[in-house]
C-alpha atoms as a PDB file:
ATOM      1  CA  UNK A   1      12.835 -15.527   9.680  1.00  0.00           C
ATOM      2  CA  UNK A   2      14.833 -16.700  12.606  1.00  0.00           C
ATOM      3  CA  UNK A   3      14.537 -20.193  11.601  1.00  0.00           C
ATOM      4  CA  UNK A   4      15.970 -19.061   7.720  1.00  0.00           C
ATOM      5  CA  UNK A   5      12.830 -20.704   6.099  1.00  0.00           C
ATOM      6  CA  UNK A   6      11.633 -17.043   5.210  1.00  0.00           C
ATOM      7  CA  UNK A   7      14.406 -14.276   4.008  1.00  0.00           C
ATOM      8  CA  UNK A   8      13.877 -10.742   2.828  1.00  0.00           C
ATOM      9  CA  UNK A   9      14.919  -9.863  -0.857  1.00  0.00           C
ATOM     10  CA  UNK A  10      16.842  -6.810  -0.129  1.00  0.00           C
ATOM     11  CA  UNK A  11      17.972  -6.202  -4.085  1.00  0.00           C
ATOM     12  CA  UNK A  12      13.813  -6.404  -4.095  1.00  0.00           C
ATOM     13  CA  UNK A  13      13.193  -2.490  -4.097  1.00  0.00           C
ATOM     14  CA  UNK A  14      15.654  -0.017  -4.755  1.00  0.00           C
ATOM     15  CA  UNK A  15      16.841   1.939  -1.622  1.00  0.00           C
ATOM     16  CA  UNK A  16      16.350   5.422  -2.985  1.00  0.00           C
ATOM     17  CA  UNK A  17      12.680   4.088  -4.063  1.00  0.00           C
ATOM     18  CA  UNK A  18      11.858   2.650  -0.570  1.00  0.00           C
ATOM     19  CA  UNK A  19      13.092   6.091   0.836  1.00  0.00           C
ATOM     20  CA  UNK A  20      11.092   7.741  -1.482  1.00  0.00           C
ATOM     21  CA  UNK A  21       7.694   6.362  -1.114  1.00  0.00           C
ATOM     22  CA  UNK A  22       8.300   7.180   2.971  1.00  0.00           C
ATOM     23  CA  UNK A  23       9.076  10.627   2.338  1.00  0.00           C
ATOM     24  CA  UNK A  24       5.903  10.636   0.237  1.00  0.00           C
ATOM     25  CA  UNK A  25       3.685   8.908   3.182  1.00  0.00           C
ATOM     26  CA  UNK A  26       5.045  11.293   5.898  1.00  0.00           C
ATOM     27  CA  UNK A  27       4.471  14.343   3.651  1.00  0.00           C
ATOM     28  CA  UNK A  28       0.977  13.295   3.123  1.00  0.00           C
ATOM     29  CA  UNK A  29       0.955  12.940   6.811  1.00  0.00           C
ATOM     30  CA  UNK A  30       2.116  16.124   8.007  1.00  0.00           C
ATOM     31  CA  UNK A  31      -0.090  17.811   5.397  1.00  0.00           C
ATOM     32  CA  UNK A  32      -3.271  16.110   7.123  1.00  0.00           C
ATOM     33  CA  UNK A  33      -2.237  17.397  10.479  1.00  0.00           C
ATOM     34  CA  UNK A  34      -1.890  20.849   9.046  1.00  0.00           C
ATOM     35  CA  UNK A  35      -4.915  21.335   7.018  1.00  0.00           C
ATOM     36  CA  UNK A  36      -8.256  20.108   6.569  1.00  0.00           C
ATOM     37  CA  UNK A  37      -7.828  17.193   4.205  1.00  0.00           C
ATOM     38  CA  UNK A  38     -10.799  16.256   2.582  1.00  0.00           C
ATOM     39  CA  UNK A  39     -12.497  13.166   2.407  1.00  0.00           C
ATOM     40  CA  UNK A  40     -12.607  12.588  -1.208  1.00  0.00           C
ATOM     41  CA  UNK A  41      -8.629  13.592  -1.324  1.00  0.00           C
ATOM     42  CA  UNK A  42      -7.554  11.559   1.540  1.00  0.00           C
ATOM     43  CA  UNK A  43      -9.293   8.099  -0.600  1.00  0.00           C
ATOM     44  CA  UNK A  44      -7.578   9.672  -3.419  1.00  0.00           C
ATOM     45  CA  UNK A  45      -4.249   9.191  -1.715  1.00  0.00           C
ATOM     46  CA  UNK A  46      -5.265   5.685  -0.043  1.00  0.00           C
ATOM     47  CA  UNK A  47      -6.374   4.437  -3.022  1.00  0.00           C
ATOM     48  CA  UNK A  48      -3.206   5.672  -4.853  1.00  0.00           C
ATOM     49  CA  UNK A  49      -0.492   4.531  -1.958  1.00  0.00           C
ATOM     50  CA  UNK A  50      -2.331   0.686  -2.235  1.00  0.00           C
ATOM     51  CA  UNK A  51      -2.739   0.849  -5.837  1.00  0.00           C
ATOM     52  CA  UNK A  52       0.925   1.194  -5.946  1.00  0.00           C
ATOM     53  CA  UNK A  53       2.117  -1.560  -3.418  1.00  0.00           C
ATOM     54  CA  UNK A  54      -0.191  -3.970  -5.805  1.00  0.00           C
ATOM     55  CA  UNK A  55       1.213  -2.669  -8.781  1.00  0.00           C
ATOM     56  CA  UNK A  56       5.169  -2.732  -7.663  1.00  0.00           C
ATOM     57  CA  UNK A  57       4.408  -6.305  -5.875  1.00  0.00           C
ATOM     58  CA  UNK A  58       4.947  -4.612  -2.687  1.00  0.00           C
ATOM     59  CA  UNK A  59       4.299  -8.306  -1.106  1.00  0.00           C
ATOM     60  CA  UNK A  60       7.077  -9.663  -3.111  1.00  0.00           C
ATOM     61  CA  UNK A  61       9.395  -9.007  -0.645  1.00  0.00           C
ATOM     62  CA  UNK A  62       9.681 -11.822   1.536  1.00  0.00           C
ATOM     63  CA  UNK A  63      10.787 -14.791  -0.207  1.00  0.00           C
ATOM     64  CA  UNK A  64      10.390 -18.492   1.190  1.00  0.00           C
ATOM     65  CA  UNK A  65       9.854 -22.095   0.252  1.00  0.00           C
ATOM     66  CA  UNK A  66       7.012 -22.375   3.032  1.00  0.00           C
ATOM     67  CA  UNK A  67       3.718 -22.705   1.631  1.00  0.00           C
ATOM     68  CA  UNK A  68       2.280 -21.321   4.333  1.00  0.00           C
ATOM     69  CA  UNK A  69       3.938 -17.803   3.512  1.00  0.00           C
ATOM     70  CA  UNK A  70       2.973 -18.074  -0.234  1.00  0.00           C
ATOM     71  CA  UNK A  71      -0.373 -17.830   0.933  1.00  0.00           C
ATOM     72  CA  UNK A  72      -0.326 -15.076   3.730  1.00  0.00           C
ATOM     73  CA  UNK A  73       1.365 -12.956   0.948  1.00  0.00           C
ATOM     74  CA  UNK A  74      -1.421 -13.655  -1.733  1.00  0.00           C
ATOM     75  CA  UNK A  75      -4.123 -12.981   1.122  1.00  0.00           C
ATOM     76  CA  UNK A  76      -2.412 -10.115   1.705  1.00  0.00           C
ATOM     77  CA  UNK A  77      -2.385  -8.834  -1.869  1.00  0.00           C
ATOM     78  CA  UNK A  78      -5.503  -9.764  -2.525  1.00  0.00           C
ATOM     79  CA  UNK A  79      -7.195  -8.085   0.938  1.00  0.00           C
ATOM     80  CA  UNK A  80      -5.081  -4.968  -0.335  1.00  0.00           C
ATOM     81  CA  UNK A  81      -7.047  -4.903  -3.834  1.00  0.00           C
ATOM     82  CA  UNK A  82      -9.983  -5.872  -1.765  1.00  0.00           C
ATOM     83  CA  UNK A  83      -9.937  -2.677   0.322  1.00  0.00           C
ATOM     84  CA  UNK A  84      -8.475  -0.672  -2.895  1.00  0.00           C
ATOM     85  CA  UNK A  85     -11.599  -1.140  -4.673  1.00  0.00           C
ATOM     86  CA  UNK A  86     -13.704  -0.314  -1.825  1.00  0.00           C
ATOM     87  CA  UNK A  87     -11.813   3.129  -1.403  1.00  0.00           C
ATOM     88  CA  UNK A  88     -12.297   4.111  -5.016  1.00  0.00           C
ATOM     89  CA  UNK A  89     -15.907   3.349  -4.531  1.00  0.00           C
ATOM     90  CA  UNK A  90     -16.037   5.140  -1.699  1.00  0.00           C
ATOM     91  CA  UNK A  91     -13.786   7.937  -3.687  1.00  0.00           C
ATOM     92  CA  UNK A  92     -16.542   8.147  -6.785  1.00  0.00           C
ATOM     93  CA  UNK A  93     -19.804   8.447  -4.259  1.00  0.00           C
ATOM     94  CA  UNK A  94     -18.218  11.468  -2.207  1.00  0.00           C
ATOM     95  CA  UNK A  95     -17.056  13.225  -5.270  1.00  0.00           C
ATOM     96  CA  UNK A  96     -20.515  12.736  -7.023  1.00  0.00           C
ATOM     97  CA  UNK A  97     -21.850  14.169  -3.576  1.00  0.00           C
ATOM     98  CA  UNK A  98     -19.463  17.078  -3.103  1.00  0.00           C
ATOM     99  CA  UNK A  99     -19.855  17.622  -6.791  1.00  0.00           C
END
């Protein structure tokens, strides 16, 4: 960023969106530290908070002509669906345990 080759899109995500999906991450946060969250909710939420950034693009963002960032964004989208998958799995075996 400091040499200009890599910029952030700031018309991107809409403020009151970005704002938004913080308020909804600290909520969830201060609602873990209150109560006993369980398991099978808190992959709920994970899987829901990362299914989101890959749905919205999340790693759309930063926008550049180096190559080299096209394809630390697509690892990084594609690591995020990576470990999206594994928390649903992980979701679907402790809810068929718990019942």
């Amino acid at each position: 960023m400091k040499t200009g080759s890599v910029s952030v899109n700031p018309k991107r995500f809409p403020e009151q969106a970005i704002l938004a999906s913080i308020d909804f991450v600290r909520e969830q946060v201060q609602q873990a530290r209150k109560t006993n969250v369980s398991l099978v909710d808190a992959l709920s939420v994970s899987a829901d908070i990362e299914g989101a950034m890959i749905e919205r693009r999340f790693f759309d963002v930063l926008e550049g002509d180096a190559g080299e960032l096209e394809q630390l964004l697509s690892g990084l989208a594609a690591a995020t669906e990576t470990h999206r998958k594994k928390l649903l799995e992980a979701y679907e075996e402790e809810r068929r345990r718990v019942g």
